[in-house]
Protein backbone atom coordinates (compact mmCIF):
# COMPACT_ATOMS: atom_id res chain seq x y z
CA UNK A 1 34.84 75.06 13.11
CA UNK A 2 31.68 73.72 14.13
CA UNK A 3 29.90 70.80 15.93
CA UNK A 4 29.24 68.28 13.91
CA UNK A 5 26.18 66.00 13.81
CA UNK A 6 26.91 62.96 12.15
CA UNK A 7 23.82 60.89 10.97
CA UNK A 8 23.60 57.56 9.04
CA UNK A 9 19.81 56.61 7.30
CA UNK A 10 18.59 59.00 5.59
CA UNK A 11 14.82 58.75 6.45
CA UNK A 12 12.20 59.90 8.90
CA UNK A 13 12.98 59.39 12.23
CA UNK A 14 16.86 60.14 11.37
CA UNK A 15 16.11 63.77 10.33
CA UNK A 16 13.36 64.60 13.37
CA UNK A 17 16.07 63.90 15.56
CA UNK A 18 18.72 65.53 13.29
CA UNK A 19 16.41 68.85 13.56
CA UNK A 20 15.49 68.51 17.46
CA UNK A 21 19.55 69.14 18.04
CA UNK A 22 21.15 70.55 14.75
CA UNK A 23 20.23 73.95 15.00
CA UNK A 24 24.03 75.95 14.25
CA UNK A 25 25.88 72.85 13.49
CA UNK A 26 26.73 71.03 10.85
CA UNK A 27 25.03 68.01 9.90
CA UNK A 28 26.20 65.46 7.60
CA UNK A 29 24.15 63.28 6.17
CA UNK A 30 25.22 59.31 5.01
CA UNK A 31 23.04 56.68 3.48
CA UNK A 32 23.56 53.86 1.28
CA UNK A 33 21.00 55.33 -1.27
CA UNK A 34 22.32 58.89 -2.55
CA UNK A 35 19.25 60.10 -3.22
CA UNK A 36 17.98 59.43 0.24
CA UNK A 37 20.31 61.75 1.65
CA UNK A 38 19.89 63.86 -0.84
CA UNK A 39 15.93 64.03 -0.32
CA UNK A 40 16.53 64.65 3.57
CA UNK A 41 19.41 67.42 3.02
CA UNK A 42 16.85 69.34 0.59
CA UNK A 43 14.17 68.85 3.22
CA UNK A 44 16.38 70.56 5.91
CA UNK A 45 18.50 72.97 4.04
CA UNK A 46 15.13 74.65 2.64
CA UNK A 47 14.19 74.53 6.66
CA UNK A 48 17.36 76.31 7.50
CA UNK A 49 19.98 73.71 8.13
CA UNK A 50 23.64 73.12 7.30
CA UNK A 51 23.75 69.69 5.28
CA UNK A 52 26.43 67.44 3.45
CA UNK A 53 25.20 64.33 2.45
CA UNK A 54 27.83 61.37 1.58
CA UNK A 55 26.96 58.11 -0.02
CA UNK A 56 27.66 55.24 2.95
CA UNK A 57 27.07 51.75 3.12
CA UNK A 58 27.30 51.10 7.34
CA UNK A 59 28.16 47.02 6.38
CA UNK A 60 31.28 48.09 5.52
CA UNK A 61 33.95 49.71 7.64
CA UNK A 62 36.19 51.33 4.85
CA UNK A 63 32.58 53.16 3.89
CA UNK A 64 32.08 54.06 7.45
CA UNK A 65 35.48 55.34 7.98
CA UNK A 66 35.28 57.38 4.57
CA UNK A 67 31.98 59.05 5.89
CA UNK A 68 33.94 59.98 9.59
CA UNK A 69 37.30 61.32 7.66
CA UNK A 70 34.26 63.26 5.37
CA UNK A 71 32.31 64.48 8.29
CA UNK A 72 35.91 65.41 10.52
CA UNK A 73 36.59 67.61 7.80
CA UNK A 74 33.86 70.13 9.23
CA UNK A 75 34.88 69.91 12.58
CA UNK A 76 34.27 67.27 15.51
CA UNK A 77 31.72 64.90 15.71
CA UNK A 78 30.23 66.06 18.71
CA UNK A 79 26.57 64.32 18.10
CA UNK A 80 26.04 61.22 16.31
CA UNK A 81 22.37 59.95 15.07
CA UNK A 82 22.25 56.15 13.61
CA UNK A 83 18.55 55.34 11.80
CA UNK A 84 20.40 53.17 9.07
CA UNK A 85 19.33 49.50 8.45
CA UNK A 86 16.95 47.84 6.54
CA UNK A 87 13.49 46.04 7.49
CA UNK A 88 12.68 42.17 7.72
CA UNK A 89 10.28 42.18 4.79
CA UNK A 90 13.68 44.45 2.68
CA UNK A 91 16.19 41.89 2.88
CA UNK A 92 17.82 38.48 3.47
CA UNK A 93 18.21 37.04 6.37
CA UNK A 94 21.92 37.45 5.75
CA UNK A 95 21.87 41.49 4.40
CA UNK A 96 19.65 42.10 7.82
CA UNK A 97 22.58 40.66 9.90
CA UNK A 98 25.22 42.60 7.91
CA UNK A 99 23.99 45.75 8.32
CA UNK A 100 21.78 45.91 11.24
CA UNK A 101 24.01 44.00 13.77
CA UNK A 102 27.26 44.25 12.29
CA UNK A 103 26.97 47.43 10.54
CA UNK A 104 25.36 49.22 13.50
CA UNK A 105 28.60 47.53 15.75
CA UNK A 106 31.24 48.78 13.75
CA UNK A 107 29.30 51.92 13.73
CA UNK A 108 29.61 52.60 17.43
CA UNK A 109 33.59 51.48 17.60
CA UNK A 110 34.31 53.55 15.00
CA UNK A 111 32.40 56.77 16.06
CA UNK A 112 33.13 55.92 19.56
CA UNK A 113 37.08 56.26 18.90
CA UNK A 114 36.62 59.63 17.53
CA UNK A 115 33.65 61.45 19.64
CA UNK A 116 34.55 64.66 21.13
CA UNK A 117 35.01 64.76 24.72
CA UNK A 118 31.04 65.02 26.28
CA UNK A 119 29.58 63.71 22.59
CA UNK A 120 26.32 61.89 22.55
CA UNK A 121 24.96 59.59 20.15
CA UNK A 122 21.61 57.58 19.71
CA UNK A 123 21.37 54.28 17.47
CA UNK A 124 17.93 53.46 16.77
CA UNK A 125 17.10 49.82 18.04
CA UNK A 126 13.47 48.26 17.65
CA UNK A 127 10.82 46.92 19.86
CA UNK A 128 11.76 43.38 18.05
CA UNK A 129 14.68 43.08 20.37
CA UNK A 130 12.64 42.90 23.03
CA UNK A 131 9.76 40.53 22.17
CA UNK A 132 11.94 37.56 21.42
CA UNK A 133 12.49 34.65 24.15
CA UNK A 134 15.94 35.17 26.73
CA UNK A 135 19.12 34.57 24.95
CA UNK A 136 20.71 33.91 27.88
CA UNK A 137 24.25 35.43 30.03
CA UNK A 138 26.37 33.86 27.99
CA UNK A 139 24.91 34.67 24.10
CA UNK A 140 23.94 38.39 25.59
CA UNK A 141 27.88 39.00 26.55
CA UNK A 142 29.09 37.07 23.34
CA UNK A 143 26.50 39.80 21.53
CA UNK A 144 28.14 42.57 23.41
CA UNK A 145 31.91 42.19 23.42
CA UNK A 146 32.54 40.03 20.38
CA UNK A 147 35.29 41.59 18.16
CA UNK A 148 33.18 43.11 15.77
CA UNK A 149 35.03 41.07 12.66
CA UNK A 150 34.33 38.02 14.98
CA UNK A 151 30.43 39.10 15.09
CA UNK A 152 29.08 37.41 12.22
CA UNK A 153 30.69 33.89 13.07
CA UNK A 154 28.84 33.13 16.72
CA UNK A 155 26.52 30.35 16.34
CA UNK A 156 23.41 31.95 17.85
CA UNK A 157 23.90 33.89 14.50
CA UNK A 158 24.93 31.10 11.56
CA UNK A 159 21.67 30.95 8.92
CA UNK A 160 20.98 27.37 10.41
CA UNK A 161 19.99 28.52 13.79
CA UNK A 162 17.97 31.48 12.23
CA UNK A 163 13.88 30.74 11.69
CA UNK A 164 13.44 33.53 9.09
CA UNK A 165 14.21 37.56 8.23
CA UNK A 166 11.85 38.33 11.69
CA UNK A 167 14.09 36.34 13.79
CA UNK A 168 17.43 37.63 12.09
CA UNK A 169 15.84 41.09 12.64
CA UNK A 170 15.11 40.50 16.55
CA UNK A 171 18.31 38.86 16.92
CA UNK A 172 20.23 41.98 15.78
CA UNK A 173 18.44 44.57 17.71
CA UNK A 174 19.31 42.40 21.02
CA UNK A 175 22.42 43.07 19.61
CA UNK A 176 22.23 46.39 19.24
CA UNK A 177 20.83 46.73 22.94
CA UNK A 178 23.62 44.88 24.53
CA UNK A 179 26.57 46.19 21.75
CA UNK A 180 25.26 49.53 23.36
CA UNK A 181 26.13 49.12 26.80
CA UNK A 182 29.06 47.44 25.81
CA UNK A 183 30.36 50.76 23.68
CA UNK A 184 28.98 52.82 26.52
CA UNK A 185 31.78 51.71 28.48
CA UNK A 186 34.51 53.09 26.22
CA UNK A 187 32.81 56.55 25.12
CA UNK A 188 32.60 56.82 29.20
CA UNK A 189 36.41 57.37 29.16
CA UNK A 190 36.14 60.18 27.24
CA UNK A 191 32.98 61.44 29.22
CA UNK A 192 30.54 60.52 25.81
CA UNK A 193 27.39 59.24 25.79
CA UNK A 194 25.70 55.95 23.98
CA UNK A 195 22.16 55.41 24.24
CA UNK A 196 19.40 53.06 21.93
CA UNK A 197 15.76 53.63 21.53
CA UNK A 198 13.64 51.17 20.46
CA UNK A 199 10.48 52.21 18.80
CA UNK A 200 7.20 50.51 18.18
CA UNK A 201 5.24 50.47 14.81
CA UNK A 202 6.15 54.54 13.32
CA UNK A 203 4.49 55.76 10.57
CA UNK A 204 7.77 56.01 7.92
CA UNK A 205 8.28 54.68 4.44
CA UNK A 206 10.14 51.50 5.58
CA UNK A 207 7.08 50.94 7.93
CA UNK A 208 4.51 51.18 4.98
CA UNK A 209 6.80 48.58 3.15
CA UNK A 210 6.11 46.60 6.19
CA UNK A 211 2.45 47.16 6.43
CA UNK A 212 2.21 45.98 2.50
CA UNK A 213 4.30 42.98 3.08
CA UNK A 214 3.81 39.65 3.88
CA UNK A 215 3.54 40.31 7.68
CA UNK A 216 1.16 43.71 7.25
CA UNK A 217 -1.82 41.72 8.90
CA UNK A 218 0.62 41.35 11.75
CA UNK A 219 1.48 45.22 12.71
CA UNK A 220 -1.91 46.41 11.64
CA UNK A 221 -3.05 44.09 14.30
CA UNK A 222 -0.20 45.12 16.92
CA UNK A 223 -0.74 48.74 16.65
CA UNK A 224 -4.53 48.50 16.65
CA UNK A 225 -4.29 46.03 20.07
CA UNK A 226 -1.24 47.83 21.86
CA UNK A 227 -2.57 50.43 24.97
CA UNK A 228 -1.78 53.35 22.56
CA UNK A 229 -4.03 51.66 19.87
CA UNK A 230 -2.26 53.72 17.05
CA UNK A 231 1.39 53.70 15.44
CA UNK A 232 3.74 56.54 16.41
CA UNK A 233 5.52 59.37 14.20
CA UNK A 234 8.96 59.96 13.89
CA UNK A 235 8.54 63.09 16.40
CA UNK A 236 7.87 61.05 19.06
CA UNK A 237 11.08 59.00 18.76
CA UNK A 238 13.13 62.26 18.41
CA UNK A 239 11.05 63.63 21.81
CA UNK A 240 13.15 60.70 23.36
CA UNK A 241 16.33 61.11 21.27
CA UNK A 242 16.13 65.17 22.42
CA UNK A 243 15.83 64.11 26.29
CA UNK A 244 19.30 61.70 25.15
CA UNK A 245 20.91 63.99 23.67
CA UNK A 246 20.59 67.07 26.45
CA UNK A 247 22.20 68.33 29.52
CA UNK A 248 18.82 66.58 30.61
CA UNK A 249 19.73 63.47 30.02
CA UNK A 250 23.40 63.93 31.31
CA UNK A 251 23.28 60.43 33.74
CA UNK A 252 21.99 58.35 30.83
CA UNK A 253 24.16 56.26 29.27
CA UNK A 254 24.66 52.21 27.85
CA UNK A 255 20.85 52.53 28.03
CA UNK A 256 17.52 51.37 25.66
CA UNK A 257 14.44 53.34 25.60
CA UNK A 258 11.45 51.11 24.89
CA UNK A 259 8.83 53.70 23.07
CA UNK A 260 6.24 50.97 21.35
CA UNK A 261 2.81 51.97 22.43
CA UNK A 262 3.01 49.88 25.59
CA UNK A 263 2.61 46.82 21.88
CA UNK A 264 5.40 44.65 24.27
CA UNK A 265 3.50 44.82 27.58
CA UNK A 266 0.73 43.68 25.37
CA UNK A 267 2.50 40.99 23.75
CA UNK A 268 3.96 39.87 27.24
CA UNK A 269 0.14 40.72 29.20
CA UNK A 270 -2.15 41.79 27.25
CA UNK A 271 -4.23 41.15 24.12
CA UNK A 272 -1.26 40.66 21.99
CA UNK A 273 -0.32 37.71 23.70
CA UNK A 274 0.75 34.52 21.64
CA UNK A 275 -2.09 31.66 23.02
């Protein structure tokens, strides 16, 4: 039986990473939106892939574990790709938390407790996580080794202590940062690897929505004022995710990879800075 790659979000950057690494494997696809995953497996089968596709929804852990027993029947999941979650101009305050923070936790237990020995996996983050204020020792370590069932209950996270779907969204991909290092920890013991990215502004359909939403003004003017004066493509993210996912990247692990167009040093130093 073969490899498996097991990827969740069926969309851009998801499937340039999926094809940097699943040459001879098989990759199965899971999204929330059938006909995402079935636009992506198309798009890679006619390019020479091996694709299954299986409908998941990552905010709930009886979906997730039906898309691992699905993908296990193929062979071990020896590579895992999560892209899944949904933008701050897509969804409530209270969907973003579901499935970007806890969805994307449960993820990572529940993969992590059935990666083959030496697996890898990537979980897309976001530059977001990053540009927020310090949460502090003691809300960064209750964001990394909550019980994930516990998650959704810490205060830093209850709707009155939330300013709006922006801060919800930065809030979970702090999460995600420290969840990683936290997870990174356990898929050691079985010699697996955990690593985030967080990207900038990349040209995808979600980012479009984003650009045509209420806070388009807002990227157009962060990509056009960050060093790299441009958004990124998917590639670029999966030129990280491939260094990750190698025998080149064989010491990395628990880590985040900031790839934004240098739009956070601006928004710390330069002409993105808040007056």
């Amino acid at each position: 039986m073969n490899d498996v790659v097991l990827l969740t979000g069926a969309g851009q950057i998801g499937m340039a990473i999926a094809r940097r690494i699943g040459h001879g494997k098989k990759i199965v696809i899971g999204d929330k939106n059938i006909q995402n995953a079935e636009n992506i497996s198309k798009i890679m089968t006619e390019a020479g892939f091996d694709t299954e596709i299986k409908e998941c929804d990552i905010s709930s852990r009886d979906s997730i574990k039906s898309l691992i027993d699905f993908a296990q029947k193929f062979g071990e999941i020896a590579y895992f790709i999560n892209a899944a979650g949904v933008s701050p101009s897509q969804a409530p305050i209270e969907t973003i938390l579901k499935v970007d923070l806890y969805g994307t936790a449960v993820l990572l237990e529940e993969v992590g407790k059935v990666i083959k020995e030496g697996g890898v996996g990537v979980t897309i983050s976001s530059q977001s996580g990053h540009r927020m204020k310090q949460l502090g020792a003691e809300i960064d370590e209750q964001l990394a080794t909550t019980p994930t069932e516990e998650l959704l209950d810490l205060e830093v996270l209850q709707p009155e202590n939330i300013d709006d779907t922006l801060h919800a969204y930065q809030l979970a991909k702090r999460c995600n940062v420290k969840r990683v290092m936290y997870e990174a920890c356990r898929w050691g013991e079985k010699g697996a690897r955990i690593n985030s990215i967080s990207p900038g502004i990349i040209v995808t359909p979600l980012a479009i929505d984003e650009f045509n939403g209420p806070r388009g003004n807002f990227y157009k003017n962060m990509f056009a004022n960050c060093p790299s004066g441009r958004p990124g493509t998917a590639d670029e993210v999966a030129n990280v995710a491939e260094l990750l996912m190698s025998d080149k990247g064989a010491f990395i692990t628990g880590s985040d990879f900031l790839a934004d167009g240098g739009a956070t040093a601006s928004f710390f130093y330069g002409k993105l800075r808040p007056e």
